[in-house]
N, C-alpha and C. Protein backbone atom coordinates (compact mmCIF):
# COMPACT_ATOMS: atom_id res chain seq x y z
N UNK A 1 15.74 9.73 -0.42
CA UNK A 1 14.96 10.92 -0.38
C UNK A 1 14.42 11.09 1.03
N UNK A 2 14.15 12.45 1.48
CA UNK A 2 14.35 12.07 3.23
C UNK A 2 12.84 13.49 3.02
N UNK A 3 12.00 13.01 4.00
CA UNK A 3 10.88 13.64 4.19
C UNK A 3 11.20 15.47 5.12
N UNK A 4 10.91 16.48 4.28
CA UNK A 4 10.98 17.45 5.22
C UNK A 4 10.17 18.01 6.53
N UNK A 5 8.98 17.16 6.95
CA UNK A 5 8.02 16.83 7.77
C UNK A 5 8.71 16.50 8.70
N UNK A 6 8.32 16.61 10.27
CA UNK A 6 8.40 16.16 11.24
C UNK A 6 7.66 14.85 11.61
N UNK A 7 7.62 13.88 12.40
CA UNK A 7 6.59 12.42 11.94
C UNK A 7 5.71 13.12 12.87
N UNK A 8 4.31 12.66 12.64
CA UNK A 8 3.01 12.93 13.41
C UNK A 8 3.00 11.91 14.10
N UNK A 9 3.79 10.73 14.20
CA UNK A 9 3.56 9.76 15.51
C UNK A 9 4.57 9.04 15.75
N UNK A 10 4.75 9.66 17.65
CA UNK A 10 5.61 8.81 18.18
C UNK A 10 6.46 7.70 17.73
N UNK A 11 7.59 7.34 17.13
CA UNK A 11 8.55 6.18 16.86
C UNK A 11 8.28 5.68 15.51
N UNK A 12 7.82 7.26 14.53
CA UNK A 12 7.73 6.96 13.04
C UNK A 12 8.77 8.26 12.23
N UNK A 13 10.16 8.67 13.19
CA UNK A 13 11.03 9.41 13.08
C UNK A 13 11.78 8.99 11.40
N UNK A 14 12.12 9.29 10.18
CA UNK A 14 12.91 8.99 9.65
C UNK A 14 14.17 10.06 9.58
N UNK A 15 14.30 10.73 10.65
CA UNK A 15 15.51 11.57 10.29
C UNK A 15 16.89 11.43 10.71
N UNK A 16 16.64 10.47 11.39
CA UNK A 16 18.20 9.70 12.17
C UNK A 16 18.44 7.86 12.23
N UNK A 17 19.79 7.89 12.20
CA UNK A 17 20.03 6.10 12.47
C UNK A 17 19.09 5.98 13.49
N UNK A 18 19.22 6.75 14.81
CA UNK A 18 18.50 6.05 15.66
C UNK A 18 17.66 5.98 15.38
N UNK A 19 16.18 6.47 14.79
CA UNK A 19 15.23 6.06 14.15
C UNK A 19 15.07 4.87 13.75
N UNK A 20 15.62 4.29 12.90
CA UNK A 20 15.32 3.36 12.01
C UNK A 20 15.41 2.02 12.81
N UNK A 21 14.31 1.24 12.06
CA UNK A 21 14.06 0.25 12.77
C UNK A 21 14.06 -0.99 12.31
N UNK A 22 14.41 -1.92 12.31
CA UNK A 22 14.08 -3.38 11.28
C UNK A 22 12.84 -4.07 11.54
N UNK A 23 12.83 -5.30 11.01
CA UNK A 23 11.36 -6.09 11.13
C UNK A 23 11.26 -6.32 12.56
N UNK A 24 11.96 -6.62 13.26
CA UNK A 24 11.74 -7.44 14.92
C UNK A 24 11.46 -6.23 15.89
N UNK A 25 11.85 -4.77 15.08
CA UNK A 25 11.61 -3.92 16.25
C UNK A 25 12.81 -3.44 17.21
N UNK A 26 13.56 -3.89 16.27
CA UNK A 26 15.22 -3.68 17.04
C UNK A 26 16.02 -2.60 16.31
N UNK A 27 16.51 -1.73 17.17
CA UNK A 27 16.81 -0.06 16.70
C UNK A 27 18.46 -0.15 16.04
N UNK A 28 18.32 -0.07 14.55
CA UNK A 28 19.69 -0.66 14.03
C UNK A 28 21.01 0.71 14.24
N UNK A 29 21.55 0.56 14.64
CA UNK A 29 23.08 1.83 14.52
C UNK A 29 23.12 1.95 13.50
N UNK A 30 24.08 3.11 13.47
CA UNK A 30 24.92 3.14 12.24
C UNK A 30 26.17 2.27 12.54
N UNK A 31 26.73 2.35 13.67
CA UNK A 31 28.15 1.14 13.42
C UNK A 31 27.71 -0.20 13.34
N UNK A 32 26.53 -0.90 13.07
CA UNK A 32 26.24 -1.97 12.53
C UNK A 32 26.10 -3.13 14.03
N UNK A 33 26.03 -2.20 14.75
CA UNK A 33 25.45 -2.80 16.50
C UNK A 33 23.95 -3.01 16.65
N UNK A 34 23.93 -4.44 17.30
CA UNK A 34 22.63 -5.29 17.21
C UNK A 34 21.67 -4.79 18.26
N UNK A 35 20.76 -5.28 18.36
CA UNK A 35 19.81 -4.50 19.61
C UNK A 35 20.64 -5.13 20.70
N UNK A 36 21.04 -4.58 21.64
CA UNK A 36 21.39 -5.40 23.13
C UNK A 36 20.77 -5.42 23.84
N UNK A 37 21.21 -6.20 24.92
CA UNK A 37 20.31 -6.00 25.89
C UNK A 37 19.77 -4.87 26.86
N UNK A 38 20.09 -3.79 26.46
CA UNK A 38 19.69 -2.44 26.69
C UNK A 38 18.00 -2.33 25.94
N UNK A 39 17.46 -1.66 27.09
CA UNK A 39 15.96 -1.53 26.15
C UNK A 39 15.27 -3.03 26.29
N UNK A 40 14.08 -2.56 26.47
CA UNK A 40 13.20 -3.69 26.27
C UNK A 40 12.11 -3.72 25.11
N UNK A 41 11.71 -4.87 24.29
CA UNK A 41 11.28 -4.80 23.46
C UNK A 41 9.43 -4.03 23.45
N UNK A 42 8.78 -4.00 23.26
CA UNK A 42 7.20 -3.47 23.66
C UNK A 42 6.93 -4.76 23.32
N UNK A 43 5.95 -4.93 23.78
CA UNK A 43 4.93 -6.12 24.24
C UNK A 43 3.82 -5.92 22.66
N UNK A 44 3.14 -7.19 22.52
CA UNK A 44 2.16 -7.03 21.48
C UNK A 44 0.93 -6.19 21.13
N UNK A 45 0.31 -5.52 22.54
CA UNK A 45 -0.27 -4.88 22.13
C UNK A 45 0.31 -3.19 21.88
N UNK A 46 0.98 -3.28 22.85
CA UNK A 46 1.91 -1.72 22.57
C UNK A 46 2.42 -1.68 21.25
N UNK A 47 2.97 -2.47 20.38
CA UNK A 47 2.77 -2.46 18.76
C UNK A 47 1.48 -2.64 18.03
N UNK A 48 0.72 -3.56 18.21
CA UNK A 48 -0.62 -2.90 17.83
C UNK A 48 -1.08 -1.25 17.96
N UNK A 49 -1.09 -1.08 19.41
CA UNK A 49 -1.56 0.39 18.94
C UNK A 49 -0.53 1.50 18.59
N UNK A 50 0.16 0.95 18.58
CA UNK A 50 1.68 1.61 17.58
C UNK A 50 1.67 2.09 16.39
N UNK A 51 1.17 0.22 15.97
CA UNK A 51 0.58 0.26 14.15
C UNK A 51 -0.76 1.36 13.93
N UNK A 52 -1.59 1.10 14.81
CA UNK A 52 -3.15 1.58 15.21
C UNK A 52 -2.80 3.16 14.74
N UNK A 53 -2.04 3.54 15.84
CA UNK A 53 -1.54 4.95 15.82
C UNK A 53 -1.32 6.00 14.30
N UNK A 54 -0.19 4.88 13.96
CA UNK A 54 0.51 5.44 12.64
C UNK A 54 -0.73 5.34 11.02
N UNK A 55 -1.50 4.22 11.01
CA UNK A 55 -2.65 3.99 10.14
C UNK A 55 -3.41 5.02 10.53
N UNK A 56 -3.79 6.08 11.27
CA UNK A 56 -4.37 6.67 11.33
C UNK A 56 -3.62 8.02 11.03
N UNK A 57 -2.69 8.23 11.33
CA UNK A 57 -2.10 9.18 11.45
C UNK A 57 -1.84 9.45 9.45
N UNK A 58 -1.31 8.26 8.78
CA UNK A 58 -1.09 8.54 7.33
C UNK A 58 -2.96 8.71 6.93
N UNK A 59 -4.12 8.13 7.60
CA UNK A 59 -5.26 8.03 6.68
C UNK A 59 -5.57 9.36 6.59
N UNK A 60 -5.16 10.50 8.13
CA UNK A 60 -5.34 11.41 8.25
C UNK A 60 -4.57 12.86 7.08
N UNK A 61 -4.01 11.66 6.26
CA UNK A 61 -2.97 12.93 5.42
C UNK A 61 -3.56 12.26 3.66
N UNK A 62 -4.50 11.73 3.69
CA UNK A 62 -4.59 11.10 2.43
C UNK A 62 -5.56 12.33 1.70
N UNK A 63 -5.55 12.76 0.62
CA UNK A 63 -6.57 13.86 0.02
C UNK A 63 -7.80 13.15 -0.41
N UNK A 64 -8.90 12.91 0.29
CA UNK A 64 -9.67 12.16 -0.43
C UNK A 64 -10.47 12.92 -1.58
N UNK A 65 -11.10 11.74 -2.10
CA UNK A 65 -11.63 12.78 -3.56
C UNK A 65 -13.30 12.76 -3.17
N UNK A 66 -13.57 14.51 -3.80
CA UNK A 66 -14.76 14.76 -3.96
C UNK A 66 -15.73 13.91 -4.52
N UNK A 67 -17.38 13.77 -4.79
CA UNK A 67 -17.97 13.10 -4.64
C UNK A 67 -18.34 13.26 -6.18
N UNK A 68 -18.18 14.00 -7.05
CA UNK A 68 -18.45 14.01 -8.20
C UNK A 68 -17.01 13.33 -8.53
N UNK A 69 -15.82 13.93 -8.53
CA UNK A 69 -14.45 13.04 -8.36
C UNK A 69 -14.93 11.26 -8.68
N UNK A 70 -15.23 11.26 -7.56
CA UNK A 70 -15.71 9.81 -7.33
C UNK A 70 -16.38 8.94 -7.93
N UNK A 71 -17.39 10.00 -9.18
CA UNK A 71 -18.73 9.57 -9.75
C UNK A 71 -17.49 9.18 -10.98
N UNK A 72 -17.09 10.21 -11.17
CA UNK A 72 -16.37 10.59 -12.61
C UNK A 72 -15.76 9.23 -12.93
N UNK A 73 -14.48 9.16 -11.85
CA UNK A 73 -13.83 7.64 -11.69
C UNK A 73 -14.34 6.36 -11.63
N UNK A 74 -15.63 6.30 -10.76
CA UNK A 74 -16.11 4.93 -10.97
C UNK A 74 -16.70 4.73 -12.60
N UNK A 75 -17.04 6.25 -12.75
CA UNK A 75 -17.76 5.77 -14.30
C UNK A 75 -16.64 5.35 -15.44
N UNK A 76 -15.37 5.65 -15.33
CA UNK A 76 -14.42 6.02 -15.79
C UNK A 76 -14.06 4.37 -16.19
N UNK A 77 -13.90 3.49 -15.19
CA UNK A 77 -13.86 2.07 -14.71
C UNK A 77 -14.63 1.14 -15.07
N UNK A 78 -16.06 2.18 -14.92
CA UNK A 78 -16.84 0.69 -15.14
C UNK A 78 -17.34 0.61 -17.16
N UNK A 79 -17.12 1.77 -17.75
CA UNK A 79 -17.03 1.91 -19.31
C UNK A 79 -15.89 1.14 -19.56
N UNK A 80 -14.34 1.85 -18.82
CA UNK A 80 -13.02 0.60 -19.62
C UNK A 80 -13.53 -0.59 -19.77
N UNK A 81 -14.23 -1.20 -18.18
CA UNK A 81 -13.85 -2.55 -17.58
C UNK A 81 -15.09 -3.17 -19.26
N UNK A 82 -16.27 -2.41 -19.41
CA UNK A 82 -17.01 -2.82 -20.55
C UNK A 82 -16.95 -2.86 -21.46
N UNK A 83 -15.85 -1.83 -22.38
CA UNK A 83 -14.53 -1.79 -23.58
C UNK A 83 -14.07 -3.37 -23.64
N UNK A 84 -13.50 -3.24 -22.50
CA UNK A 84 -12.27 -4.72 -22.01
C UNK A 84 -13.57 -6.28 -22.47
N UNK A 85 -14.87 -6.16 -21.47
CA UNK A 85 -15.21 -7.62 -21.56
C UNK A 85 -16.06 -7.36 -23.02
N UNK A 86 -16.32 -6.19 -23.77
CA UNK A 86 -16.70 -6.77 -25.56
C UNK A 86 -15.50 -7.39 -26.21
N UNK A 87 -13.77 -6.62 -26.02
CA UNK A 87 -13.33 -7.10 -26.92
C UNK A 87 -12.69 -8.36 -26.78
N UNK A 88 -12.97 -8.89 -25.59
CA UNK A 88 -12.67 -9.97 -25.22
C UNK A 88 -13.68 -11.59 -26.08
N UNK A 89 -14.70 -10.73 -25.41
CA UNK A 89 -15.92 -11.55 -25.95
C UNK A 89 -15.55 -11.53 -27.54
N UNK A 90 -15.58 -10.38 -28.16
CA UNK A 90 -15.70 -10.55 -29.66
C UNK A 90 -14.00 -11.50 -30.23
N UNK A 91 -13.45 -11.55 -29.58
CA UNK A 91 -12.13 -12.27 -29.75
C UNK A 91 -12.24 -13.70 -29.64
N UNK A 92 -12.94 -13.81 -28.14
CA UNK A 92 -13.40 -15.52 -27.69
C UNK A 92 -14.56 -16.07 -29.22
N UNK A 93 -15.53 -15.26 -29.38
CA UNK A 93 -16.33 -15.47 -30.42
C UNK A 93 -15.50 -15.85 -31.52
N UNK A 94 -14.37 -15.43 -32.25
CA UNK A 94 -13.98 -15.58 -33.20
C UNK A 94 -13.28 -16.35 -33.29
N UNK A 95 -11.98 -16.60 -32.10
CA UNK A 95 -11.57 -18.07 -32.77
C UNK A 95 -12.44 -19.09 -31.65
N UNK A 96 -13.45 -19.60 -31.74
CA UNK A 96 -14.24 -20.48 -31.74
C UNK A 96 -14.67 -20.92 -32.92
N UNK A 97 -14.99 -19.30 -33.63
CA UNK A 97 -15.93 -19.95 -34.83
C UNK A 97 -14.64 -20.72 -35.87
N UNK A 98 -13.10 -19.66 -35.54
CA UNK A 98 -12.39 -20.00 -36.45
C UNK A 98 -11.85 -21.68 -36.13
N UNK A 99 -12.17 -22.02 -34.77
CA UNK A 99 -11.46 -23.39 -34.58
C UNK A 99 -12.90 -24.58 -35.10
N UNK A 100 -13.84 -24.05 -35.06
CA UNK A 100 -14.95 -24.94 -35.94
C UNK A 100 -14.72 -25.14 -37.45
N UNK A 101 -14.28 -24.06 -37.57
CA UNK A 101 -13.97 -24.24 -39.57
C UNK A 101 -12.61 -24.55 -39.30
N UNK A 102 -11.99 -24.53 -38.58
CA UNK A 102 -10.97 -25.63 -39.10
C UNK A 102 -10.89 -27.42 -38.72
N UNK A 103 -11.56 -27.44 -37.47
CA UNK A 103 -11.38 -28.51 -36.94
C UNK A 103 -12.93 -28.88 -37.39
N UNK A 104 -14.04 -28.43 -37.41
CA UNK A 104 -15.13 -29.38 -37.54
C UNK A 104 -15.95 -29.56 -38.56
């Protein structure tokens, strides 16, 4: 599935082989040719703010949610999560009592 967007940052292209990149940072072909010695690799911090770049660039596209949104969901969470630890509890409660009447 190929994004109809243009990338918002420098060397985050997915619309061509040349684009694409592997883990080491080495620009893979399509005829299955390795990085050569053409090109030099960037140095560590020039990928840091590479990474820097692009984390900002996706935080900048995220929809965040409104503040009632927000209320709604945490409340939403913290009722399941209290659903979840009664019926847990009332489960742990029971075979306890049931392993006393059998075992004690």
């Amino acid at each position: 599935m190929r994004r109809t967007s243009g990338p918002d940052v420098p060397g985050t292209a997915t619309d061509g082989w040349d684009a694409v990149t592997d883990v080491r940072g080495a620009t893979a072909l399509p005829d299955g040719g390795g990085s050569g010695s053409s090109g030099s690799r960037p140095g560590p911090l020039a990928r840091l703010s590479l990474f820097y770049r692009q984390v900002v660039a996706e935080l900048r596209k995220v929809i965040w949610p409104t503040r009632k949104e927000l209320i709604t969901y945490t409340t939403v969470v913290i009722v399941f999560v209290l659903v979840v630890i009664a019926y847990v509890s009332v489960l742990d409660l029971g075979f306890g009592r049931l392993s006393l009447w059998v075992f004690g």
